[in-house]
Protein backbone atom coordinates (compact mmCIF):
# COMPACT_ATOMS: atom_id res chain seq x y z
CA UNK A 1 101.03 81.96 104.64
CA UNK A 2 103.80 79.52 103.54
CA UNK A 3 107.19 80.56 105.03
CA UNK A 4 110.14 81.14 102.68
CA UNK A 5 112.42 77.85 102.83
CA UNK A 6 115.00 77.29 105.69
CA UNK A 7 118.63 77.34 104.86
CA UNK A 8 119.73 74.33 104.80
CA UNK A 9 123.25 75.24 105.87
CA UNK A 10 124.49 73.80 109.47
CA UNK A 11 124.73 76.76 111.59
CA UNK A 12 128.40 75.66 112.32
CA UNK A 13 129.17 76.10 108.56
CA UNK A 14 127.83 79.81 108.85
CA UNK A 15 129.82 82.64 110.39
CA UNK A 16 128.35 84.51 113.08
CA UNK A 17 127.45 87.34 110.70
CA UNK A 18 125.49 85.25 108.34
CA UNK A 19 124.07 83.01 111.20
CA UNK A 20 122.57 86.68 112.55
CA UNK A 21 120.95 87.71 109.14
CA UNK A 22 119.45 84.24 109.13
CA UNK A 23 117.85 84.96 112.60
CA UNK A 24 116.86 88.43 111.13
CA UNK A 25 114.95 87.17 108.29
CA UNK A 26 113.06 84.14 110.02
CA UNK A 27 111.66 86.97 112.42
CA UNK A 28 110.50 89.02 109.72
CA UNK A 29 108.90 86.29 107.84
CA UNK A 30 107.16 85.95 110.58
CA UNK A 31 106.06 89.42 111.40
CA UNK A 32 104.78 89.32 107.64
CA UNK A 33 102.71 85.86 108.10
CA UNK A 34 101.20 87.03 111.31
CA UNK A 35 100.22 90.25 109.14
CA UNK A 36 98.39 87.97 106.94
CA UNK A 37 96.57 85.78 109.56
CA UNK A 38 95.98 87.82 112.10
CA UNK A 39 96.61 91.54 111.54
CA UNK A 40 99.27 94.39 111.93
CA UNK A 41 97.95 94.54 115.88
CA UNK A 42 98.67 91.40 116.24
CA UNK A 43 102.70 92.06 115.55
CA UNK A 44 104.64 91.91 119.14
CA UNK A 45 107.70 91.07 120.04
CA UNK A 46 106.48 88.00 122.01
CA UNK A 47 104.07 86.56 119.39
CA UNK A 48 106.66 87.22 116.48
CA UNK A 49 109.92 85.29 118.52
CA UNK A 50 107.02 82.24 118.84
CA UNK A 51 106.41 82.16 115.48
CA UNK A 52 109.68 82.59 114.04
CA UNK A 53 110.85 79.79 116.68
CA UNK A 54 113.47 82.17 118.26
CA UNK A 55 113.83 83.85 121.62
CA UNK A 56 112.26 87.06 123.07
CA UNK A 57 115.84 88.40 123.62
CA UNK A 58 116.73 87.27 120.07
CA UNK A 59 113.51 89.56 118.91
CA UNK A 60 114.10 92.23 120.84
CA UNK A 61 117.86 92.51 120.14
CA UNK A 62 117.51 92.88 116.56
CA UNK A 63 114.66 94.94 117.23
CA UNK A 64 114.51 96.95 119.68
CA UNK A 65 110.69 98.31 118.78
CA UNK A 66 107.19 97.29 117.03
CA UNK A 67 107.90 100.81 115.18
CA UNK A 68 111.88 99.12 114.48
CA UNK A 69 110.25 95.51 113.71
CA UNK A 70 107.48 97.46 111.26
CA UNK A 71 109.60 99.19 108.98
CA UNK A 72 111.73 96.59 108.58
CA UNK A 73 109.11 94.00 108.23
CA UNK A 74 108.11 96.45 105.27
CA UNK A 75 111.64 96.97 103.72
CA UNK A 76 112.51 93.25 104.01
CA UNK A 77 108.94 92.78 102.03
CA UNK A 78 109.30 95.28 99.67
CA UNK A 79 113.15 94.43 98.89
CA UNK A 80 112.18 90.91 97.96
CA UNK A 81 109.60 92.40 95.28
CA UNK A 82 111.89 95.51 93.60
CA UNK A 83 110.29 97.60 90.61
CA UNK A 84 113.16 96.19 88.14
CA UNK A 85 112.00 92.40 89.00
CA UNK A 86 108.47 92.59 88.72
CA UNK A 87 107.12 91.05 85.72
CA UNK A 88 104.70 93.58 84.86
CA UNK A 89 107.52 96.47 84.41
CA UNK A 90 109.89 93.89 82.79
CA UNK A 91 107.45 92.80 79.73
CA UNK A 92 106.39 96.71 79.55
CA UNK A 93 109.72 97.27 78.75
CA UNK A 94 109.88 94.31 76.16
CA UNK A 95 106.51 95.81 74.71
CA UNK A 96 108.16 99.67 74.18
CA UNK A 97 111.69 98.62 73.85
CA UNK A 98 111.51 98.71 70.32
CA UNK A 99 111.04 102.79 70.35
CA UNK A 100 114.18 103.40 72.22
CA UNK A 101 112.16 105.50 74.88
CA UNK A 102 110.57 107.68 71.90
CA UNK A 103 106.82 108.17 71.51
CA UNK A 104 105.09 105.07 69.44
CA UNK A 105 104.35 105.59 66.17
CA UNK A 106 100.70 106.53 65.75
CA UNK A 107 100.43 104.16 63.05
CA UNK A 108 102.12 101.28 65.55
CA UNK A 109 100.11 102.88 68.46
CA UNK A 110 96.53 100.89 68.39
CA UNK A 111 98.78 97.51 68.40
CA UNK A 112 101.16 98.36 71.48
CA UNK A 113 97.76 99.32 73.24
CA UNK A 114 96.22 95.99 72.75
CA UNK A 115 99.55 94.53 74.36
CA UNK A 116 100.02 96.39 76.74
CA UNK A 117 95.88 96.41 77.68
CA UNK A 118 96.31 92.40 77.67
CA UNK A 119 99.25 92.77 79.86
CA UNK A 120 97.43 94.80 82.47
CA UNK A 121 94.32 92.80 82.63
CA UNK A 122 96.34 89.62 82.82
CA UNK A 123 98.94 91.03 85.33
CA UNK A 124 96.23 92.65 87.61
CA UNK A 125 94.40 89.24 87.56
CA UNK A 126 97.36 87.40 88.19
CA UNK A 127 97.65 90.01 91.20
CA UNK A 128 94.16 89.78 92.83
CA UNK A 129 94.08 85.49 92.06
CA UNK A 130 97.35 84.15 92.81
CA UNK A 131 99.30 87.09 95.06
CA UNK A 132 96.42 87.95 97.76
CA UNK A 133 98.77 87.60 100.51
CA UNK A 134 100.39 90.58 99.06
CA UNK A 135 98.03 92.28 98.70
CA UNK A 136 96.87 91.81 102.24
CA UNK A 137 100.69 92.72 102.95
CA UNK A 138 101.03 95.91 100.98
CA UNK A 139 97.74 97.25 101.87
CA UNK A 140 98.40 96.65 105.63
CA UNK A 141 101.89 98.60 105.17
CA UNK A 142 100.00 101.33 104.03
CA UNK A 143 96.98 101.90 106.33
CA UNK A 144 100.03 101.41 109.15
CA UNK A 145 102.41 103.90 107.28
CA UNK A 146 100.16 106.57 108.79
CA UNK A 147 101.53 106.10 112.09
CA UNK A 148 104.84 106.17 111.42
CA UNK A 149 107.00 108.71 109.64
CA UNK A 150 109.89 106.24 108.40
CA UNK A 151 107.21 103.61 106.99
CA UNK A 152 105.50 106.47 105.04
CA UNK A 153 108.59 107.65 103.69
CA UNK A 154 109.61 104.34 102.56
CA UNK A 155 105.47 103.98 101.05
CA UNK A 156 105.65 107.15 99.45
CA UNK A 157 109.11 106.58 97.88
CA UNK A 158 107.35 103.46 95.81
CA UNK A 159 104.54 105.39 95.29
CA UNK A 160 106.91 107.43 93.17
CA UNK A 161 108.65 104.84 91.42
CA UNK A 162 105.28 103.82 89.93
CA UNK A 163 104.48 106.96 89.43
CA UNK A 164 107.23 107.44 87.00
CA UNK A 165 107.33 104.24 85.08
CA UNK A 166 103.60 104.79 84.34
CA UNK A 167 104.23 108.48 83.48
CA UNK A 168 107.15 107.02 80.56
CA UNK A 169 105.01 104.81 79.29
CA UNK A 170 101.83 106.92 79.07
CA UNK A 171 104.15 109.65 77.41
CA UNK A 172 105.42 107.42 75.21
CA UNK A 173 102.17 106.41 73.55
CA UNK A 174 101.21 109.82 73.44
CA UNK A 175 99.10 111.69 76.36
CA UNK A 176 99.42 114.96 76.40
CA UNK A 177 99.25 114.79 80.48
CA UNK A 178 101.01 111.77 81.54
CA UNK A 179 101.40 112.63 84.98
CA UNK A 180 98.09 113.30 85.39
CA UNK A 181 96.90 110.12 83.29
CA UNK A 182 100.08 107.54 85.43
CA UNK A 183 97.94 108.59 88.62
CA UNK A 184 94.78 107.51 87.21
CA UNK A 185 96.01 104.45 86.23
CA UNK A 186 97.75 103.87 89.86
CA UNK A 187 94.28 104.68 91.02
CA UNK A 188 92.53 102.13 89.12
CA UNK A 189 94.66 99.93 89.81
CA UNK A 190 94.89 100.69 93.70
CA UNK A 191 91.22 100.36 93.49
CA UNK A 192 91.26 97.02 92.68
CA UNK A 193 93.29 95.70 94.56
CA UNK A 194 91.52 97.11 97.63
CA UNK A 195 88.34 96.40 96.63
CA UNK A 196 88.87 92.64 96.01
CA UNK A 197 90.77 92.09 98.98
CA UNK A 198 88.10 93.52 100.96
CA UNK A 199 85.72 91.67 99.30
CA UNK A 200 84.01 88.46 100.62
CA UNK A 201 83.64 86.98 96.87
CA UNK A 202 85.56 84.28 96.03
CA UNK A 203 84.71 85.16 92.23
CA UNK A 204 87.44 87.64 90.32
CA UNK A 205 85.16 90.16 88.15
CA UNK A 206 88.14 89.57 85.35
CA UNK A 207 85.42 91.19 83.14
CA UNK A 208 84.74 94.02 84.75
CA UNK A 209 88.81 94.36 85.57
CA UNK A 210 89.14 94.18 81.68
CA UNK A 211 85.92 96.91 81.11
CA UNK A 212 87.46 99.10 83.64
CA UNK A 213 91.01 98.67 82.15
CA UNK A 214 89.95 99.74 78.65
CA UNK A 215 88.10 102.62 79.18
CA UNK A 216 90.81 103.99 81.08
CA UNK A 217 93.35 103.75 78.70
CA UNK A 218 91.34 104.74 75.09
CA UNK A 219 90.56 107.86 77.22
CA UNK A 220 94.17 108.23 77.91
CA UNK A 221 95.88 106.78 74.36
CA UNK A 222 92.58 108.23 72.34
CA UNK A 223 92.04 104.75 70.90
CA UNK A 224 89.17 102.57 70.54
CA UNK A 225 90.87 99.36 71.70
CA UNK A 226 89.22 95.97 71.03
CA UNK A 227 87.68 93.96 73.82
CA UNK A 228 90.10 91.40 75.53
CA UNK A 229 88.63 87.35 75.15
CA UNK A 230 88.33 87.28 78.80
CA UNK A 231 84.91 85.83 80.20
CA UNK A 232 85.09 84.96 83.67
C-alpha cells in the first residue's frame, strides 16, 4: 500500500504541536497499510512503531491501546474519505440539482435514471478496479467493529449517512418506500464490494455489476432503463 507523502517541512520549522500530529498520522498510515498486507491481527503496537519508523514509546504514547490505535486508525481513514467529498455523492447532486430537492418529473424521470444508472455502474467499477485497498480497509473496519463498541458506533453512524442520501435520491425519483428501496441499494452495493474483494479473479464482472445495477433500480424507479455499453 503506498504511504501518503512525507511532509517535507524540517521538523525545526514545525512547532511541537504540529511536529506531534505528524507523528500521529505516520502511525496510522501505518496501522492502515499493515491492515492491507497483513491483516487487522497483525496491528500491534510494536509492528505499527516499525513500520511507521517511530518508537514503541512514541506508539504507545499516542496510543495507549490496539482498541485506542483501532478506532482511530478508522476515524483517521474515514475522515480522509467524508460523504460531501466523494465523487459519487457530488455528481448525484449535479444529476438532481436541477429539481431543487423536489421529485423528478415523470416525463424527465427515464433520462435522470440512465445517468444516474451510468454513474453507479461506473462509480462501483471505479470502486472494485482502482480503490481495492479500500475496500480491504473498510471491510476490515467492519468485521472488527464487532468487537468494539466505539468502532461500531462510528460504522453505524456512516451506515446512516448513506442511508439517507440514498433514501433523498430514491424519493426524489419517485419510490413510494425509499427507505426500504436506499437499503437495497446499500445492499447491492455492499455485496459487491465483498464479493469481489473476496474473490480470487482478477477479472471485474462489469457486466454483471451493470445487470445487477439495472434491475435493481427499474424495480425501484418502475422504469425499463436501457442497457449500459459496458462489455467487459
Amino acid at each position: 500500500m503506498a504511504s501518503a507523502a512525507p511532509d517535507i517541512a524540517s521538523p525545526a520549522r514545525l512547532s511541537r504541536s504540529d511536529q506531534r500530529q505528524q507523528t500521529r498520522n505516520r502511525i496510522l498510515d501505518a496501522v492502515l497499510e499493515i491492515v492491507v498486507e497483513e491483516g487487522m491481527r497483525a496491528v500491534r503496537h510494536r509492528a505499527v512503531a516499525d513500520r511507521a519508523g517511530v518508537s514503541l514509546g512514541s506508539t504507545t504514547y499516542h496510543f495507549a491501546s490496539i482498541e485506542e490505535l483501532i478506532i482511530s486508525a478508522f476515524d483517521y481513514w474515514r475522515s480522509r474519505r467524508q460523504l460531501v467529498d466523494n465523487p459519487f455523492y457530488r455528481e448525484m447532486v449535479e444529476i438532481l440539482s436541477p429539481f431543487a430537492g423536489a421529485p423528478v418529473p415523470p416525463d424527465a424521470r427515464a433520462d435522470v435514471a440512465v445517468r444516474i444508472l451510468a454513474l453507479s455502474v461506473g462509480y462501483l467499477v471505479d470502486q472494485l478496479s482502482n480503490q481495492r485497498e479500500d475496500r480491504i480497509i473498510e471491510l476490515a473496519f467492519y468485521h472488527e467493529s464487532m468487537l468494539y463498541p466505539s468502532l461500531r458506533i462510528l460504522v453505524l453512524e456512516g451506515w446512516a449517512s448513506q442511508q439517507a442520501f440514498l433514501a433523498n435520491v430514491h424519493r426524489q425519483m419517485g419510490s413510494p418506500c425509499p427507505e426500504d428501496d436506499a437499503t437495497l441499494s446499500s445492499m447491492l452495493f455492499r455485496q459487491w464490494e465483498q464479493t469481489t474483494v473476496m474473490s480470487d479473479s482478477d477479472q471485474l464482472d462489469v457486466v454483471g455489476i451493470q445487470r445487477s445495477l439495472r434491475r435493481h433500480m427499474n424495480l425501484c424507479f418502475g422504469l425499463d432503463i436501457p442497457c449500459l455499453l459496458y462489455t467487459s
